[in-house]
Protein backbone atom coordinates (compact mmCIF):
# COMPACT_ATOMS: atom_id res chain seq x y z
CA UNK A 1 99.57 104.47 86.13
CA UNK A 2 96.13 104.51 86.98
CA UNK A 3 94.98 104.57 83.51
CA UNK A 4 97.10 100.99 83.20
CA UNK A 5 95.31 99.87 86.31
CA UNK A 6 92.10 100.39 84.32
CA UNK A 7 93.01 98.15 81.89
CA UNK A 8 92.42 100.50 79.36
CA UNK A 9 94.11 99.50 75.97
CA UNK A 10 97.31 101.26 76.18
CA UNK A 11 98.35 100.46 73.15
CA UNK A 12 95.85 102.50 71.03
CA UNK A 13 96.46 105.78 73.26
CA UNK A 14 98.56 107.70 71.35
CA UNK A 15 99.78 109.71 74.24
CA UNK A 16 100.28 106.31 77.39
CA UNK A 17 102.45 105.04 74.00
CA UNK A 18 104.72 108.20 74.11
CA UNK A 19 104.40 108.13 78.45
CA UNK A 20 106.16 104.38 77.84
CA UNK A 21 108.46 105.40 75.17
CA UNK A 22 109.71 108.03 77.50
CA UNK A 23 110.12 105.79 80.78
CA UNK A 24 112.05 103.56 78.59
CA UNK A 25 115.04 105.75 78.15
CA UNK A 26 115.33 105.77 81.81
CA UNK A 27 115.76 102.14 82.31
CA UNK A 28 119.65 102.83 82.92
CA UNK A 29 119.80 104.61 85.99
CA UNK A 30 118.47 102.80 88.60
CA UNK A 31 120.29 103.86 91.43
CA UNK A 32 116.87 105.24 92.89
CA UNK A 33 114.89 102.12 94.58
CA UNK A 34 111.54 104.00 95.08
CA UNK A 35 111.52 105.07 90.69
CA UNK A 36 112.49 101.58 90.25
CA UNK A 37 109.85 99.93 92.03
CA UNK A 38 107.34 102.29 90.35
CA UNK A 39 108.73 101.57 87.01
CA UNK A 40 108.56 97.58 87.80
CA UNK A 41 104.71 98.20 88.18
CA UNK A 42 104.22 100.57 84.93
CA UNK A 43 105.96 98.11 82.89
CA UNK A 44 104.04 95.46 84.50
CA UNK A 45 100.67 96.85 84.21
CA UNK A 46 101.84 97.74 80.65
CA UNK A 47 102.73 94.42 79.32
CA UNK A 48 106.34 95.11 78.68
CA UNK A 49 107.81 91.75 80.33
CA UNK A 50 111.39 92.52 79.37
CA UNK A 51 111.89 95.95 81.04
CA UNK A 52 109.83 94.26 83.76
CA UNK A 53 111.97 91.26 84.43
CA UNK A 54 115.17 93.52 83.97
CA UNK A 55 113.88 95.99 86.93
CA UNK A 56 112.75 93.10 89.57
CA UNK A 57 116.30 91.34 89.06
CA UNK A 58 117.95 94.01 90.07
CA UNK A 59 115.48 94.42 92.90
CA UNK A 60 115.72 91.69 93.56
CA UNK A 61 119.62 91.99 94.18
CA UNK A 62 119.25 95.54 96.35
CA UNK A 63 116.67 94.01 98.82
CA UNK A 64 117.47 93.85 101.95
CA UNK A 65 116.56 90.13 103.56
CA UNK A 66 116.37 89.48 107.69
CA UNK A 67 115.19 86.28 108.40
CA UNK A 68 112.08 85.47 106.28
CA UNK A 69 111.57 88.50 105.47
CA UNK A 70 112.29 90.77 102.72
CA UNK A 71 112.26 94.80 101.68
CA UNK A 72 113.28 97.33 100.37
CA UNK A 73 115.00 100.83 101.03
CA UNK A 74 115.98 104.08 100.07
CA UNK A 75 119.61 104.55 100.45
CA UNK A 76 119.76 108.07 100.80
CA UNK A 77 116.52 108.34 103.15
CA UNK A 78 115.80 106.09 105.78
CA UNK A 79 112.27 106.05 106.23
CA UNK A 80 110.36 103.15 106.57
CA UNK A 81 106.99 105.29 105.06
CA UNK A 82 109.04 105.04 101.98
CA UNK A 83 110.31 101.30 102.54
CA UNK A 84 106.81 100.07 103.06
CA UNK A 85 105.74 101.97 99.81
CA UNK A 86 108.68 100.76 97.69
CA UNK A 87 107.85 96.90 98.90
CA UNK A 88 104.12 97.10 98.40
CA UNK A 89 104.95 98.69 94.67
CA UNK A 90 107.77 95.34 94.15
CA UNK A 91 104.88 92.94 95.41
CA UNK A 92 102.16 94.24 93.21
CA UNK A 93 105.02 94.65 90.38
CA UNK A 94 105.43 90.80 91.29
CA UNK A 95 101.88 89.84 91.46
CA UNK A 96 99.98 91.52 88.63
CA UNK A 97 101.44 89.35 85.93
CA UNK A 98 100.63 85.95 85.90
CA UNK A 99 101.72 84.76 89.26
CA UNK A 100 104.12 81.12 89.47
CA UNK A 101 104.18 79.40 92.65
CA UNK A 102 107.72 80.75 92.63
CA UNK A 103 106.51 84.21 92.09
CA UNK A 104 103.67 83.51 95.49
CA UNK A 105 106.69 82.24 97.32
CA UNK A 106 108.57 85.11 96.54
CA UNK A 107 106.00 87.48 97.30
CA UNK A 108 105.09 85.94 101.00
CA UNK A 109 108.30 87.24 102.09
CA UNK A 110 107.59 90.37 101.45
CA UNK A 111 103.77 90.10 103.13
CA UNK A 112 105.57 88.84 105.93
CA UNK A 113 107.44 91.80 106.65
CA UNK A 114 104.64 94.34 105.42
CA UNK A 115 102.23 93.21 108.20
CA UNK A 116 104.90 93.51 110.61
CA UNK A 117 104.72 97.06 109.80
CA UNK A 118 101.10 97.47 110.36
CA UNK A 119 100.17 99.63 113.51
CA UNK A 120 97.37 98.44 116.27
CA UNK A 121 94.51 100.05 113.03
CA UNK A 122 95.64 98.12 110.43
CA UNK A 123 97.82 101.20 108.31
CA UNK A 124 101.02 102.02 108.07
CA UNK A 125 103.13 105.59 108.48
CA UNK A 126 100.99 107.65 106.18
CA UNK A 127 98.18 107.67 104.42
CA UNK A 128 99.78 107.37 100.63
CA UNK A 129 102.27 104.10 101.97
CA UNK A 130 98.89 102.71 103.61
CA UNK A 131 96.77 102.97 100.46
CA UNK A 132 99.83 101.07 98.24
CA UNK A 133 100.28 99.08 100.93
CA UNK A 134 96.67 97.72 101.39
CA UNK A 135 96.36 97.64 97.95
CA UNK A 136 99.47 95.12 97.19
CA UNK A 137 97.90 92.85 100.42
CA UNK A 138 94.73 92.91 98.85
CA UNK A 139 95.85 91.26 95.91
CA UNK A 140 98.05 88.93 97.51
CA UNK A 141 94.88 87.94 99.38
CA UNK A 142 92.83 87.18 96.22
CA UNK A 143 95.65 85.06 94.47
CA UNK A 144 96.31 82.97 97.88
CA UNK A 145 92.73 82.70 98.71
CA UNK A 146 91.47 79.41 99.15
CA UNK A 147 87.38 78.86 99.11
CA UNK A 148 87.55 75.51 101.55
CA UNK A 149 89.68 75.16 104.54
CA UNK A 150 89.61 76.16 108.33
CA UNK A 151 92.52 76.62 110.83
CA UNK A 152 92.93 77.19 114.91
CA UNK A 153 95.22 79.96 116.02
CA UNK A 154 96.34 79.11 119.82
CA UNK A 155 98.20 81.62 121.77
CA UNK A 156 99.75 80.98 124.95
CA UNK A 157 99.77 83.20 127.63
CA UNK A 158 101.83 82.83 131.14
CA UNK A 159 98.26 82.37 132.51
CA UNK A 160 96.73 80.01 130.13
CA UNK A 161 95.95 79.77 126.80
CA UNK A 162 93.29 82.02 123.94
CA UNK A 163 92.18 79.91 120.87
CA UNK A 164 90.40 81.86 117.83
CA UNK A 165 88.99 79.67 115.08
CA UNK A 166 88.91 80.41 111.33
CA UNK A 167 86.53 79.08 109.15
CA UNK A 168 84.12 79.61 106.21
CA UNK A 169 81.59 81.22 108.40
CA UNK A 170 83.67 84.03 110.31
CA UNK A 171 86.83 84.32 107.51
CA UNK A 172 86.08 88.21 107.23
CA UNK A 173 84.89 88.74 110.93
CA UNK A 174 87.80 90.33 112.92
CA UNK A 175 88.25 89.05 115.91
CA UNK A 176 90.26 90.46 119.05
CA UNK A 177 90.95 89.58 122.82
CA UNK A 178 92.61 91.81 125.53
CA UNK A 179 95.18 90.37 127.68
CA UNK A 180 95.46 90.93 131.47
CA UNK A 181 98.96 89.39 131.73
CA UNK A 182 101.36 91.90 129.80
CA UNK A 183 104.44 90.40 131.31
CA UNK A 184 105.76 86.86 130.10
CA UNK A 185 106.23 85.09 126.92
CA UNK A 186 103.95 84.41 124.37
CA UNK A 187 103.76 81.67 121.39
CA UNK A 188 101.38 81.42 118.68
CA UNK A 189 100.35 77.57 117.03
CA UNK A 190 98.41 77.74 113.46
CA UNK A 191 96.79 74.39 112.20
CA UNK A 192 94.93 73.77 109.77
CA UNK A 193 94.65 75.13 105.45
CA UNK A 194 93.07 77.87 105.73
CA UNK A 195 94.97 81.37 105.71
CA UNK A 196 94.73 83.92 109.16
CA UNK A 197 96.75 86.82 109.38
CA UNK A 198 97.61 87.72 113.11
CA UNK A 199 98.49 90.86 115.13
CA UNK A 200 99.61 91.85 118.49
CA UNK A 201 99.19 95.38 119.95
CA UNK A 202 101.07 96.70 122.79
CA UNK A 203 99.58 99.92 124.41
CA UNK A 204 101.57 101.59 126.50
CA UNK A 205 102.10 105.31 127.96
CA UNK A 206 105.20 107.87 128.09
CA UNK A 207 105.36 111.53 129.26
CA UNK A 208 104.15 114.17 127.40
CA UNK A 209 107.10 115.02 125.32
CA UNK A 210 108.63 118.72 125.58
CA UNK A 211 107.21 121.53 123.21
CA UNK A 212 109.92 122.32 121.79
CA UNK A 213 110.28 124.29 118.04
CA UNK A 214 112.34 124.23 115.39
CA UNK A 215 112.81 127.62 114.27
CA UNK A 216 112.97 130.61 116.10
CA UNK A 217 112.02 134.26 115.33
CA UNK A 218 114.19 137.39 117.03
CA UNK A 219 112.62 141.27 116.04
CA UNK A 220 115.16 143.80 117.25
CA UNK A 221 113.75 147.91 116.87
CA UNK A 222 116.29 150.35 116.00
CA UNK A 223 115.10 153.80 116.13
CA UNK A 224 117.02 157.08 114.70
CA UNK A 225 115.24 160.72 116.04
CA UNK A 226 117.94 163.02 115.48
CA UNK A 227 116.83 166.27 115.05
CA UNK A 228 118.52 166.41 111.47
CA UNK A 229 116.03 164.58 110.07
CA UNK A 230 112.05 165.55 109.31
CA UNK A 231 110.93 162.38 110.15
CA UNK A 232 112.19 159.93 112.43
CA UNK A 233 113.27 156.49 111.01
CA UNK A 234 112.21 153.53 112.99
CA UNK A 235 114.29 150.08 111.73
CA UNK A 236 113.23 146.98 112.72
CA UNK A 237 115.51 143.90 111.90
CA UNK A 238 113.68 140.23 111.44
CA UNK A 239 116.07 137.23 111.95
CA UNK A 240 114.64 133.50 111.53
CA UNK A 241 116.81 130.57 112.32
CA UNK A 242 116.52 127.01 112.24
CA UNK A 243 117.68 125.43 115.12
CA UNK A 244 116.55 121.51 115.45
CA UNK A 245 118.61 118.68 115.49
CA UNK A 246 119.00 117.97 111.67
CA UNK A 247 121.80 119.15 109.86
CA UNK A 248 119.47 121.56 107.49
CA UNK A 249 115.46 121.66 107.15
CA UNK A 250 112.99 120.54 103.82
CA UNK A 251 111.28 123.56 102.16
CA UNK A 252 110.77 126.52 104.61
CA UNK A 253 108.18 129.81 104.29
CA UNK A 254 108.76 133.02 106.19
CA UNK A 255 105.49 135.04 105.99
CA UNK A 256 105.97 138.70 107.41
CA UNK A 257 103.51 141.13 107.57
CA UNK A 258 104.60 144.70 108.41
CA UNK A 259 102.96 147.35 110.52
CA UNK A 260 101.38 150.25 108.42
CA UNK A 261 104.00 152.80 107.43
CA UNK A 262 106.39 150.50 107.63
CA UNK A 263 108.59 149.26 104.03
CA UNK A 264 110.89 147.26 103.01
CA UNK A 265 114.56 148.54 102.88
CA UNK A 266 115.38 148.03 98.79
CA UNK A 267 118.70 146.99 100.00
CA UNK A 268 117.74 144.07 102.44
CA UNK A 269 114.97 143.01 99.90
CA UNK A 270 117.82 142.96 96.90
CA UNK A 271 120.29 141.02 99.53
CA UNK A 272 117.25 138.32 100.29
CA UNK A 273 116.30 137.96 96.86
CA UNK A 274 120.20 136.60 96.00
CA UNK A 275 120.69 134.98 99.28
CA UNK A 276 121.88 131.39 99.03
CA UNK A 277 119.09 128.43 98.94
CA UNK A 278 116.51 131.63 98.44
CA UNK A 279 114.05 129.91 95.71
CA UNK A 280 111.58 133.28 95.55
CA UNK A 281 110.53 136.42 97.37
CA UNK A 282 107.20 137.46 97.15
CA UNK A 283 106.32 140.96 97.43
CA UNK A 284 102.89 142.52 97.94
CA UNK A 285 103.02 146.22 97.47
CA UNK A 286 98.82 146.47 97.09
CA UNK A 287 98.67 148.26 100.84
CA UNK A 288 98.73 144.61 102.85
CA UNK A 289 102.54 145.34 103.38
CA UNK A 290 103.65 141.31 103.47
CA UNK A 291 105.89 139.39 102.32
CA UNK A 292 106.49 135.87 101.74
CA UNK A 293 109.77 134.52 101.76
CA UNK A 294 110.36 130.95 100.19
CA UNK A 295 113.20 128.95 100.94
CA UNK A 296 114.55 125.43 99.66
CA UNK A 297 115.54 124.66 102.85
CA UNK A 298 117.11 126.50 106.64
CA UNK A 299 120.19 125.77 107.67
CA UNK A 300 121.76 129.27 109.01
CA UNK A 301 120.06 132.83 109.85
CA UNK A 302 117.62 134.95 107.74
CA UNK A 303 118.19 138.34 108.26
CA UNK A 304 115.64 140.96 106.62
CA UNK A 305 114.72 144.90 107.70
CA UNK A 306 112.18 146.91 106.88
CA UNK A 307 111.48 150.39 108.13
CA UNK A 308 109.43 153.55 108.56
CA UNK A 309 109.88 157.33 107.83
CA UNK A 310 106.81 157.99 109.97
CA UNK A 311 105.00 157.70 113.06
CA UNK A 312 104.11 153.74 112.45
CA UNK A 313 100.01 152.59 113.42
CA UNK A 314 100.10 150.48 116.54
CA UNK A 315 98.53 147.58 115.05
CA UNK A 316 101.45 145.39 115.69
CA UNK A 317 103.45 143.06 113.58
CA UNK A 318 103.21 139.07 112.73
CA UNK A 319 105.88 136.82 111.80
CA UNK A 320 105.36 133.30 110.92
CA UNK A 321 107.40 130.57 109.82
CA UNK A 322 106.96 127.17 109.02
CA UNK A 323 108.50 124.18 107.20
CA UNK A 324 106.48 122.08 104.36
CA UNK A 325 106.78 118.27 103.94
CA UNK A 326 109.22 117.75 106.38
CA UNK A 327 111.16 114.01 106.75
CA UNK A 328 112.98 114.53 109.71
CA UNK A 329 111.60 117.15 111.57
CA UNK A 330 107.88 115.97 112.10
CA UNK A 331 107.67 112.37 110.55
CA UNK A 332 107.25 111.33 106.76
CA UNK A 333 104.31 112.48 104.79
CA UNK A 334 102.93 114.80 106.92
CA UNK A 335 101.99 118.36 105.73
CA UNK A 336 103.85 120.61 107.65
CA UNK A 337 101.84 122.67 110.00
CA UNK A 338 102.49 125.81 111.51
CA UNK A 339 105.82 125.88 113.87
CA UNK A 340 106.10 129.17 115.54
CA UNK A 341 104.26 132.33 115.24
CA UNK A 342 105.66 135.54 116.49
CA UNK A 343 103.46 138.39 117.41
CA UNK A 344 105.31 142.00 118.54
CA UNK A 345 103.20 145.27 119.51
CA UNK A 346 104.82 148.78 119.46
């Protein structure tokens, strides 16, 4: 994609040709809005006005209208990070032809609802739905732009009344006023030909939500000294368990690293390695005694032992766990940081 937003001639390179030839095939399935929307803007950027026209109708038919507005979603996640990156990739699918005043008609709905989506900075939920997003308003902008014109925003306030002008002077100053008077009702008045885009921010506090994790960690130490044996065997058993609100988690890591002396039991390490959802096990056996466990995704308890046949250093054992790209759990498109971290000492 970025090498058709170049403008590079696509149609000499040998290997964008084959790219093409291979999105074409999936033109049938389009039961995914987000690979739709990107595939309106390929075939867009590309030239190819026939699959283009065949993806935005039935865009077009999927999109979800309220009022003015209009959008688009992902039926089997509901996250507006992704709705405000499928609309901005529909508008600059709809734009980056040659534009009718249909087409800019069209398109203002969805502007509408994309700046309603816009928080007190000017982005969105993320930073990759912020960079599409800007990036589709931007050329909106450009194709609506008009060099002559002025027009007066009024807003009316219970206690009297703001006016901000708009002309050829200040058209890329931003301008902002603070209200005193948060209760009441407000109403906005725009005259004149020139185009203004307004915003208003609410600031507000709450209490400081409740730490509270997703995942917890539980070591239990199981010892056998009989005298039978020439060594005693110290057993320590690791369970990890999800336990947040959702119904299962995204990708999850369990990182253990073991006291010195201590092993894994073959057994429990054969049992995790064919344990359901378990994508891979990762075993260092180089004298840093850790493991890595990776899983698809949480949903019940991980159970794994290790133990020692002699007297184990006290340098104490870490645990860690923590989830990777989460949706649900801590907000779209953030990078999943570190949830809980366990440290025992023998």
């Amino acid at each position: 994609m970025q090498r058709l937003e170049a403008a590079c001639k696509w149609t000499r390179d040998p290997q964008i040709n084959k790219s093409m030839s291979c999105l074409r095939q999936s033109l049938g399935d389009k039961s995914n809005a987000y690979a739709t929307s990107l595939l309106a803007y390929v075939f867009t950027l590309a030239g190819d006005m026939e699959a283009r026209t065949l993806l935005l109708e039935h865009l077009d038919k999927v999109a979800t209208q309220e009022g003015g507005n209009l959008y688009w979603s992902q039926r089997s996640e509901k996250s507006m990070s992704l709705s405000v990156e499928i609309s901005s990739y529909v508008l600059l699918a709809t734009l980056s032809a040659t534009p009718t005043t249909a087409d800019l008609g069209y398109a203002s709905r969805i502007v509408r609802w994309l700046t309603s989506q816009q928080n007190s900075y000017g982005g969105f939920s993320s930073t990759q739905d912020t960079v599409v997003a800007l990036q589709a308003l931007a050329l909106y902008s450009t194709l609506v732009f008009s060099p002559e014109g002025s027009s007066t925003v009024d807003v009316q306030l219970p206690s009297g009344q703001m006016t901000f002008e708009v002309n050829q002077d200040n058209k890329l100053l931003y301008q902002e006023r603070s209200m005193k008077d948060v209760t009441g009702k407000y109403s906005v008045v725009v005259k004149g030909t020139a185009c203004a885009s307004m915003q208003l921010s609410l600031h507000y506090n709450i209490p400081t939500p409740r730490d509270e994790s997703s995942f917890r960690i539980k070591v239990t130490p199981d010892s056998e000294c009989s005298t039978n044996q020439l060594r005693p065997k110290v057993t320590l058993r690791l369970e990890s368990k999800y336990v947040g609100k959702e119904d299962s988690t995204n990708m999850v890591m369990v990182d253990i690293k073991l006291l010195s002396g201590f092993v894994p039991e073959p057994e429990s390490l054969r049992k995790l390695k064919s344990a359901l959802l378990m994508d891979r096990v990762e075993h260092n056996d180089d004298g840093r005694h850790e493991e890595v466990v990776k899983l698809t995704q949480l949903c019940h308890a991980l159970e794994f032992r290790f133990s020692s046949r002699a007297r184990p250093d006290p340098a104490g054992h870490a645990g860690r766990v923590w989830t990777i790209f989460p949706t649900t759990i801590l907000g779209p498109g953030r990078a999943g940081p570190l949830i809980e971290r366990l440290r025992c000492s023998f």
